[in-house]
Protein backbone atom coordinates (compact mmCIF):
# COMPACT_ATOMS: atom_id res chain seq x y z
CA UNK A 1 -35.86 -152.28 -179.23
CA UNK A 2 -34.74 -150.67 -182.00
CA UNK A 3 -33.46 -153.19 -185.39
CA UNK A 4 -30.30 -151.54 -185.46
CA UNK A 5 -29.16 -152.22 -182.17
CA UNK A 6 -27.20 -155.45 -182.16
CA UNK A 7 -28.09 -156.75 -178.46
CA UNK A 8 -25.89 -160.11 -179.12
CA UNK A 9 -22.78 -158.20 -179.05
CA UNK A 10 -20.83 -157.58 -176.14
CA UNK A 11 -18.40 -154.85 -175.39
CA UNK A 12 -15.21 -156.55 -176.88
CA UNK A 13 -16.96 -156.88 -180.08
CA UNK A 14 -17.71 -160.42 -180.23
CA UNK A 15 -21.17 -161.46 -181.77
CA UNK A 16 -23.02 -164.01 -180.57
CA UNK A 17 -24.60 -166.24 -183.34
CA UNK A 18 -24.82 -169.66 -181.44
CA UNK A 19 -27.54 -170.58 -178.58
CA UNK A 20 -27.38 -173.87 -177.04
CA UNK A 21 -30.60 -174.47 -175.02
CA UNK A 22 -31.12 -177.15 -172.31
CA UNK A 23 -34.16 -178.68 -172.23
CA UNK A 24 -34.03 -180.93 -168.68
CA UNK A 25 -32.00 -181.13 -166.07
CA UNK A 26 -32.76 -185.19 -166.23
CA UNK A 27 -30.01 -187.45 -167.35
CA UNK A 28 -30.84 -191.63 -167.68
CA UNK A 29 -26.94 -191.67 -167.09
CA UNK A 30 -24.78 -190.26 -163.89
CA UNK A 31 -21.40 -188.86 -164.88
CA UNK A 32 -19.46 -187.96 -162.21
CA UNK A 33 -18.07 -184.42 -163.86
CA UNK A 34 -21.32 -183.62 -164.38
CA UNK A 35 -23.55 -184.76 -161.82
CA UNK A 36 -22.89 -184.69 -157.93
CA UNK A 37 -22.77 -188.11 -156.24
CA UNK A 38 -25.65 -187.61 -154.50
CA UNK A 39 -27.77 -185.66 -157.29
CA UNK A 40 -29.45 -182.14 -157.80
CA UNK A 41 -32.36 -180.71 -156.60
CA UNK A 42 -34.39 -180.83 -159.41
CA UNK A 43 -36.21 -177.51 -160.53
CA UNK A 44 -39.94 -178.09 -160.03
CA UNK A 45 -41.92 -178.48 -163.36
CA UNK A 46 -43.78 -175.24 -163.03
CA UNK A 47 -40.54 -173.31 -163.56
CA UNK A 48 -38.93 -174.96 -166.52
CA UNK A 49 -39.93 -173.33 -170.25
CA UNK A 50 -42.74 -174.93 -172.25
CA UNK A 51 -41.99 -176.07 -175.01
CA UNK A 52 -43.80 -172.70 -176.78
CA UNK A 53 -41.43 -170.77 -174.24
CA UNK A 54 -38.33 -172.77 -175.52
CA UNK A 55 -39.60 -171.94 -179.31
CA UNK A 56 -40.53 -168.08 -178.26
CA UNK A 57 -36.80 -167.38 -176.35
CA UNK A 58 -35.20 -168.81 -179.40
CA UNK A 59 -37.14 -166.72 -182.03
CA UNK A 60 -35.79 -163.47 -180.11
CA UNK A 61 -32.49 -164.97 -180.20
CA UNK A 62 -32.85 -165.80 -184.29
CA UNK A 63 -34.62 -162.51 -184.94
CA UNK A 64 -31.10 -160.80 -183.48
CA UNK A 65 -29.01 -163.09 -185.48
CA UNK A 66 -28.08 -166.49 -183.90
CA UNK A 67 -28.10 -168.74 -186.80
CA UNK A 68 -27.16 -172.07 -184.67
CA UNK A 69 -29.10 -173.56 -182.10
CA UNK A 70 -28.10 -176.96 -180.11
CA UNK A 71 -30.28 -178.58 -177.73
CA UNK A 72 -28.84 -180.23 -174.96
CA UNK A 73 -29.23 -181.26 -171.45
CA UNK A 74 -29.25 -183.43 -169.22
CA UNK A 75 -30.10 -186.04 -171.81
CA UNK A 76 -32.13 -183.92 -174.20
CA UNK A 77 -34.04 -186.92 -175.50
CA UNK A 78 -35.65 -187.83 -172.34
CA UNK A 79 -37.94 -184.91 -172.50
CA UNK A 80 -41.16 -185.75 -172.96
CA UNK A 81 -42.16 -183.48 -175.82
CA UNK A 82 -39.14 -183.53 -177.28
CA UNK A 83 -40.76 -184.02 -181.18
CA UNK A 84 -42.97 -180.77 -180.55
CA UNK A 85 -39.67 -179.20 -179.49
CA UNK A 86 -37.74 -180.32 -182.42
CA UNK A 87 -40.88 -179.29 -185.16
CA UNK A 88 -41.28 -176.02 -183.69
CA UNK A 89 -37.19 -174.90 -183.77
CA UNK A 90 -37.19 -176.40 -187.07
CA UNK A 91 -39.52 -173.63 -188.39
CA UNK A 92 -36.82 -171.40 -187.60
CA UNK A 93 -34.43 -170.22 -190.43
CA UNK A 94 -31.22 -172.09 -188.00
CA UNK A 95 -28.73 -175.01 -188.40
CA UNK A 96 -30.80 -177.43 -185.48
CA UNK A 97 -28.02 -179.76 -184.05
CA UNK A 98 -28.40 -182.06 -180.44
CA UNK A 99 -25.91 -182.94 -177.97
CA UNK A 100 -26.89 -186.96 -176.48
CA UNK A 101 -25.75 -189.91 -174.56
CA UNK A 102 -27.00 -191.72 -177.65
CA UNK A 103 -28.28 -194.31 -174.75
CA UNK A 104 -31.94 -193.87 -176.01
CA UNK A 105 -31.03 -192.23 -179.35
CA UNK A 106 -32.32 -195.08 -181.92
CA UNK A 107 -35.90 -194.36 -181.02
CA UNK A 108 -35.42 -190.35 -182.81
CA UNK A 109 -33.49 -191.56 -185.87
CA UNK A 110 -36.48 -190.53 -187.68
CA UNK A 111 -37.79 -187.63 -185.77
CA UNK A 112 -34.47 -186.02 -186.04
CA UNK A 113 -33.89 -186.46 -189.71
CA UNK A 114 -37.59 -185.44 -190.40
CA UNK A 115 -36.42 -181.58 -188.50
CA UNK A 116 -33.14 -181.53 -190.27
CA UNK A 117 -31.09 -182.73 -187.43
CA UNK A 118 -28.16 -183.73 -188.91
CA UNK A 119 -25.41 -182.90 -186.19
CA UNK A 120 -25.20 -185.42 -183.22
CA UNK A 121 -22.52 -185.02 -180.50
CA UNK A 122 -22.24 -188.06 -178.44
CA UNK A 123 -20.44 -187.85 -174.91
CA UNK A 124 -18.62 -191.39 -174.22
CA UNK A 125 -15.51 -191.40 -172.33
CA UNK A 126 -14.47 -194.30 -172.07
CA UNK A 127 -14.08 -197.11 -175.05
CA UNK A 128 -13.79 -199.71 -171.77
CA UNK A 129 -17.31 -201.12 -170.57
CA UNK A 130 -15.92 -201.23 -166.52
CA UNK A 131 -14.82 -197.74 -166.73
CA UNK A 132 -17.63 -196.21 -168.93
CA UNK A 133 -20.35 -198.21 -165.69
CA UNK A 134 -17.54 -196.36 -163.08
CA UNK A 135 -17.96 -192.71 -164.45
CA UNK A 136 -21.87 -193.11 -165.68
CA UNK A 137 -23.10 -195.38 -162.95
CA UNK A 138 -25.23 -196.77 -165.23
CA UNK A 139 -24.43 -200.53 -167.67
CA UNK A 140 -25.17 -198.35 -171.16
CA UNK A 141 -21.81 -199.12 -172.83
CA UNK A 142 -23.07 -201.37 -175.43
CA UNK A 143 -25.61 -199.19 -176.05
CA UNK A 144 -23.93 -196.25 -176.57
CA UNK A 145 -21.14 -197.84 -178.30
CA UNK A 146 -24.20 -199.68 -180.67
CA UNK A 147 -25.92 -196.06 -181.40
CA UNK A 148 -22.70 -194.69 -182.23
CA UNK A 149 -22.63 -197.44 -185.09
CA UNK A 150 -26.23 -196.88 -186.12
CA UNK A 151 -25.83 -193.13 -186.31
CA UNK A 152 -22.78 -193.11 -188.61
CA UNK A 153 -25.05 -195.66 -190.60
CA UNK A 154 -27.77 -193.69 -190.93
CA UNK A 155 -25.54 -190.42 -192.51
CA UNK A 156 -25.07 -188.19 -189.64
CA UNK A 157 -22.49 -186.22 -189.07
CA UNK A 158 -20.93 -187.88 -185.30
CA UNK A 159 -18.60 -186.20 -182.91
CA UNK A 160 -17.67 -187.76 -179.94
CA UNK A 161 -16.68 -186.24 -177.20
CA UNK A 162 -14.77 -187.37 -174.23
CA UNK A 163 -13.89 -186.02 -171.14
CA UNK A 164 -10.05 -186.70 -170.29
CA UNK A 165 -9.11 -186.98 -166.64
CA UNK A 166 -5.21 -188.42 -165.43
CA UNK A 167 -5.22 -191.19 -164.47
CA UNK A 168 -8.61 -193.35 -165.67
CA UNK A 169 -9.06 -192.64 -169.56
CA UNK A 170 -5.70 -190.53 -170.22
CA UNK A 171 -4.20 -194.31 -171.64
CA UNK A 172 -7.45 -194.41 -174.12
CA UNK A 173 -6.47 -190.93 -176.25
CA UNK A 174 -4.79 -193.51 -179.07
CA UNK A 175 -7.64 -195.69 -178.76
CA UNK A 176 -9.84 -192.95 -179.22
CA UNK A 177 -8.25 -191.84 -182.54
CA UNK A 178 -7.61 -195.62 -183.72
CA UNK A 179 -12.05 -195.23 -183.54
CA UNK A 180 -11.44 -192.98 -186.36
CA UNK A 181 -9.62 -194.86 -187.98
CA UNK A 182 -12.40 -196.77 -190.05
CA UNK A 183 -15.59 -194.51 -188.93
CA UNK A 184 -16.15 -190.99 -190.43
CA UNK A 185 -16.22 -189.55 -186.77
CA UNK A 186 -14.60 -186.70 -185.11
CA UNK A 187 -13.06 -187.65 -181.70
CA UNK A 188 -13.18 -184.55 -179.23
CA UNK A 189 -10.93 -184.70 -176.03
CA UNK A 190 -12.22 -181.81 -173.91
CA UNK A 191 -10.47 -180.73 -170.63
CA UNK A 192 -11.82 -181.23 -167.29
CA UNK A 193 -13.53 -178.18 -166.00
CA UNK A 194 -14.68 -176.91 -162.29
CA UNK A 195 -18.52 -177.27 -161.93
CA UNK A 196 -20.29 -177.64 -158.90
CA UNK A 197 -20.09 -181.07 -156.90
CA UNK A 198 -17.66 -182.63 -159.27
CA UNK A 199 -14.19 -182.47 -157.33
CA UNK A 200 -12.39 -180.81 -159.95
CA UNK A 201 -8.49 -179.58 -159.39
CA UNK A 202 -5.75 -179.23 -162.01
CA UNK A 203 -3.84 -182.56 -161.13
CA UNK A 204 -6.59 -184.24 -162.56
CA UNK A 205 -6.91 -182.33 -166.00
CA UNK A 206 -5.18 -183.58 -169.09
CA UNK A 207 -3.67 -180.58 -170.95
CA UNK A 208 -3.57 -179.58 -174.91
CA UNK A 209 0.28 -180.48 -174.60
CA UNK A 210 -0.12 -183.28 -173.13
CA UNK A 211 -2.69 -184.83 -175.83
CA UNK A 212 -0.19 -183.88 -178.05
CA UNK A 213 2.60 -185.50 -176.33
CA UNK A 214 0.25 -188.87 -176.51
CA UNK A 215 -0.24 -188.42 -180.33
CA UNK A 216 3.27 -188.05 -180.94
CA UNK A 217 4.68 -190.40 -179.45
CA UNK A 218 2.36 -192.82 -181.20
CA UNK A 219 2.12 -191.54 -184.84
CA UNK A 220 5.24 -190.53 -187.53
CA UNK A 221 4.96 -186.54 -187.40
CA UNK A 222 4.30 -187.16 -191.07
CA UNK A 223 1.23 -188.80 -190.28
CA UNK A 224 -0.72 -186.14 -188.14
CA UNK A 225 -2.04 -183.50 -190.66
CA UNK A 226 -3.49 -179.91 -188.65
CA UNK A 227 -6.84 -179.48 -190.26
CA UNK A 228 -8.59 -176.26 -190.87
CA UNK A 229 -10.62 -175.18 -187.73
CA UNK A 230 -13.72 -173.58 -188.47
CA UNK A 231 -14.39 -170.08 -187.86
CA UNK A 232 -15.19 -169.51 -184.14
CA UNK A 233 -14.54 -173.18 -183.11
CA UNK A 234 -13.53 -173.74 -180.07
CA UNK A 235 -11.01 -176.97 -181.38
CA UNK A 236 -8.07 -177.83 -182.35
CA UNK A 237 -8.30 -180.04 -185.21
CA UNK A 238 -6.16 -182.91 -186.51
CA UNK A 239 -6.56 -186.39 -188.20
CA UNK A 240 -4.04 -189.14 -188.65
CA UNK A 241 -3.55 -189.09 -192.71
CA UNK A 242 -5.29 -192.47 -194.39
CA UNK A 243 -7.94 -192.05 -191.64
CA UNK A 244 -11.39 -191.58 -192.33
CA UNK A 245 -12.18 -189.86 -188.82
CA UNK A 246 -10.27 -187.07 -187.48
CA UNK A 247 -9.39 -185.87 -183.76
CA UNK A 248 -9.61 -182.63 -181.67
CA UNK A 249 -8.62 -180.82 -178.23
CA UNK A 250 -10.86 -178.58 -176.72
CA UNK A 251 -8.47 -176.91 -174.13
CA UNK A 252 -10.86 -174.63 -172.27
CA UNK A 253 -8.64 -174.57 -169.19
CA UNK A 254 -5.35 -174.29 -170.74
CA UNK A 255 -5.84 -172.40 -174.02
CA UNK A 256 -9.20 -171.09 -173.64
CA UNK A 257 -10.57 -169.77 -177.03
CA UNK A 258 -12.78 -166.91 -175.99
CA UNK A 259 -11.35 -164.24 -177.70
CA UNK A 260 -13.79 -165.54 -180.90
CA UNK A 261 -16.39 -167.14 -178.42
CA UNK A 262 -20.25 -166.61 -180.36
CA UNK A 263 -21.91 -168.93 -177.40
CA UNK A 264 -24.72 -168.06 -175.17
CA UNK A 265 -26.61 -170.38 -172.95
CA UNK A 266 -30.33 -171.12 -171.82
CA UNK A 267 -31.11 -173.70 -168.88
CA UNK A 268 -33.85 -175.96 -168.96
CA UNK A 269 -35.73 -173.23 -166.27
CA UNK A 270 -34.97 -170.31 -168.86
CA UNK A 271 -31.86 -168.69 -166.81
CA UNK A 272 -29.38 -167.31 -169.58
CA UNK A 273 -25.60 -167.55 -169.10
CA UNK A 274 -23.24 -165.53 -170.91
CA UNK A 275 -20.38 -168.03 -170.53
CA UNK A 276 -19.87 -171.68 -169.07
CA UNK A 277 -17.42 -170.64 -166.49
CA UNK A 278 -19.40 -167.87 -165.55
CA UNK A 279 -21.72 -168.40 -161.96
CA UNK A 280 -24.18 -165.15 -162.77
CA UNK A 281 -27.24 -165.73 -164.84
CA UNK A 282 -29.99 -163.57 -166.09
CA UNK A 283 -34.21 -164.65 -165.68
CA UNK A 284 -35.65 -164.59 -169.22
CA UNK A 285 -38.77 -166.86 -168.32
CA UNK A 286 -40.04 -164.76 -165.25
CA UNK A 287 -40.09 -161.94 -167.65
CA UNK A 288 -41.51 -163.67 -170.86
CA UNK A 289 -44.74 -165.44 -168.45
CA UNK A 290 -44.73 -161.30 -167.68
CA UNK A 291 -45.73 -160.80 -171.04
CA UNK A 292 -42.83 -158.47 -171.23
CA UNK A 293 -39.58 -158.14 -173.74
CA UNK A 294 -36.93 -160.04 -172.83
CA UNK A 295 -34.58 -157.91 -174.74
CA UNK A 296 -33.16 -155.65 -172.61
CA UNK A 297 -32.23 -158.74 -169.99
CA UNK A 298 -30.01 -160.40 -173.35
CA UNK A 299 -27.97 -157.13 -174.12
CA UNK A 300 -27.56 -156.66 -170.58
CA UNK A 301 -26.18 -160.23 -170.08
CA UNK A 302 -24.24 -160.34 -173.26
CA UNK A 303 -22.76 -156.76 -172.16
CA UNK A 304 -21.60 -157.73 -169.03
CA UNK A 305 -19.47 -160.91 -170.26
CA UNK A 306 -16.20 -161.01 -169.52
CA UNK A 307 -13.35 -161.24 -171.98
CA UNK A 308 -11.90 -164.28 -170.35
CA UNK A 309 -13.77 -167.16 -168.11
CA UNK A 310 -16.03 -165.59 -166.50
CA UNK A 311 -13.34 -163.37 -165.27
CA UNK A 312 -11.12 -166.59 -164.46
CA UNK A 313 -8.11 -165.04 -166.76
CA UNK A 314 -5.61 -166.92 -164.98
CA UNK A 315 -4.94 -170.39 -164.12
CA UNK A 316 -4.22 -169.10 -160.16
CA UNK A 317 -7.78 -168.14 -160.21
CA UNK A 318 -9.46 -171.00 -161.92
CA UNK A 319 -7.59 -172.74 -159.00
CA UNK A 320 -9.71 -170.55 -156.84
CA UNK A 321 -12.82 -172.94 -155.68
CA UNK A 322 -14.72 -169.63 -154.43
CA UNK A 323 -14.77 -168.04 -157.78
CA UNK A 324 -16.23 -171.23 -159.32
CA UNK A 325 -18.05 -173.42 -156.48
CA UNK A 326 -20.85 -170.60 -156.79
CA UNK A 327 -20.95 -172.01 -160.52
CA UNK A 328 -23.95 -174.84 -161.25
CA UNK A 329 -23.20 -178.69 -161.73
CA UNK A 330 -22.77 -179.38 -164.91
CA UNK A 331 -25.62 -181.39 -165.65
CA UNK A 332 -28.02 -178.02 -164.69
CA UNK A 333 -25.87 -175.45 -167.20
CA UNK A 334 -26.07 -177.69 -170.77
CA UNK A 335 -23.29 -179.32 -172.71
């Protein structure tokens, strides 16, 4: 394919310069907006990348111009060959950042620094033990909670982000800025979004406004300085002044932000999806183990995303559980 042609663009002109890649569909936690009740099938080995697939998928996507890869999951870290994966992607000229449930993160603290890893977003939802066992089915909170404390220790930059849903961890938003308060962290409340299997409807989401309402209510309006959101970030960003931490909304329901959206995705058996919301994928492995490019598959994919949501451009049809059911759990797609 010819250098000129810029197959990460799509036909409203948005580039795409940020790959997240899941590397297992595996999780040592079982979150119920992520995971079904009663599980997944599970992908059989033979079909998810190698870790010299993973590196060879992501070198087409640098050579094009994605300058930001994130590895997620699952839990990311419960891969196996997880250091081969991280020296390999760190040959490549890209910021190298990793989504966790920090459950088993101490055991990388050195692997990760060694590959530049400097980025770590941390998914706890919950700052109360009970409810963090009720969502994850699993007794990690002390863990988590712990690893948190070490990472911030050890100089990396920490988000956290936490899922908000009415009605069990909608009372914990000023809790979860006071944890900001004296750590260097970035608190991220993200809206809950349909996947497959995880009962979603709109009664239980917990909108931008109503954040807001939360953090007004508790703060002087002096006190909560806007920050400066990055270019394509899909945040808002505050922090409460005197605080060393600061706080965000990702409002992907109720103020989506796709109109500057640079994000692509790769599941852990090498499907590519041009948006989260989005149910249609596109089969780079079967094509790579071919021995042939994959490049006409990405600018097809990236050329057919839609503008909004997967073509969800109003809340009537996100409410629509046919236009999203067909969608994978969350735990299969990648944070």
């Amino acid at each position: 394919m010819s250098d000129t042609t810029n197959i990460l663009q799509d036909l409203h002109g948005r580039d795409h310069a940020y790959l997240r890649i899941s590397l297992t569909e595996r999780c040592n936690l079982r979150c119920t907006y992520c995971m079904p009740a009663d599980g997944v099938p599970l992908s059989p080995k033979s079909h998810l990348m190698t870790y010299e697939e993973i590196f060879n998928i992501a070198k087409t996507f640098v050579d094009h111009g994605v300058t930001k890869i994130r590895l997620t999951g699952g839990e990311p870290l419960v891969r196996k060959d997880i250091p081969i994966i991280l020296e390999k992607l760190a040959t490549l000229p890209v910021e190298l950042s990793i989504t966790s449930n920090a459950v088993i993160i101490d055991r990388f603290i050195d692997i990760l620094k060694a590959n530049g890893v400097n980025k770590i977003n941390v998914s706890l939802d919950s700052l109360d033990a009970s409810k963090f066992k009720h969502i994850t089915r699993r007794h990690e909170f002390q863990k988590v909670y712990d690893n948190i404390l070490l990472l911030v220790k050890e100089g990396f930059t920490v988000k956290v982000n936490a899922v908000l849903m009415k009605g069990f961890n909608d009372n914990e938003i000023i809790d979860f800025i006071h944890f900001t308060k004296d750590l260097p962290i970035s608190i991220r409340f993200i809206e809950f979004m349909p996947f497959d299997g995880n009962k979603w409807d709109m009664s239980k989401l917990v909108s931008y406004n109503e954040v807001m309402e939360y953090v007004n209510k508790s703060f002087p309006k002096d006190q909560i300085k806007r920050l400066q959101d990055a270019p394509n970030d899909t945040s808002k960003n505050y922090k409460i002044k005197g605080y060393k931490g600061s706080f965000a909304i990702i409002s992907s329901v109720t103020n989506p932000f796709c109109d500057s959206c640079n994000r692509l995705r790769l599941t852990a058996n090498g499907q590519l999806k041009n948006c989260l919301f989005s149910s249609a994928e596109s089969d780079l492995l079967t094509t790579l183990r071919t021995g042939k490019s994959i490049e006409p598959i990405i600018q097809k994919a990236v050329q057919a995303k839609f503008k909004v949501r997967g073509g969800m451009d109003t809340l009537q049809k996100l409410q629509e559980p046919k236009l999203h059911n067909n969608n994978r759990s969350m735990i299969t797609i990648g944070g």
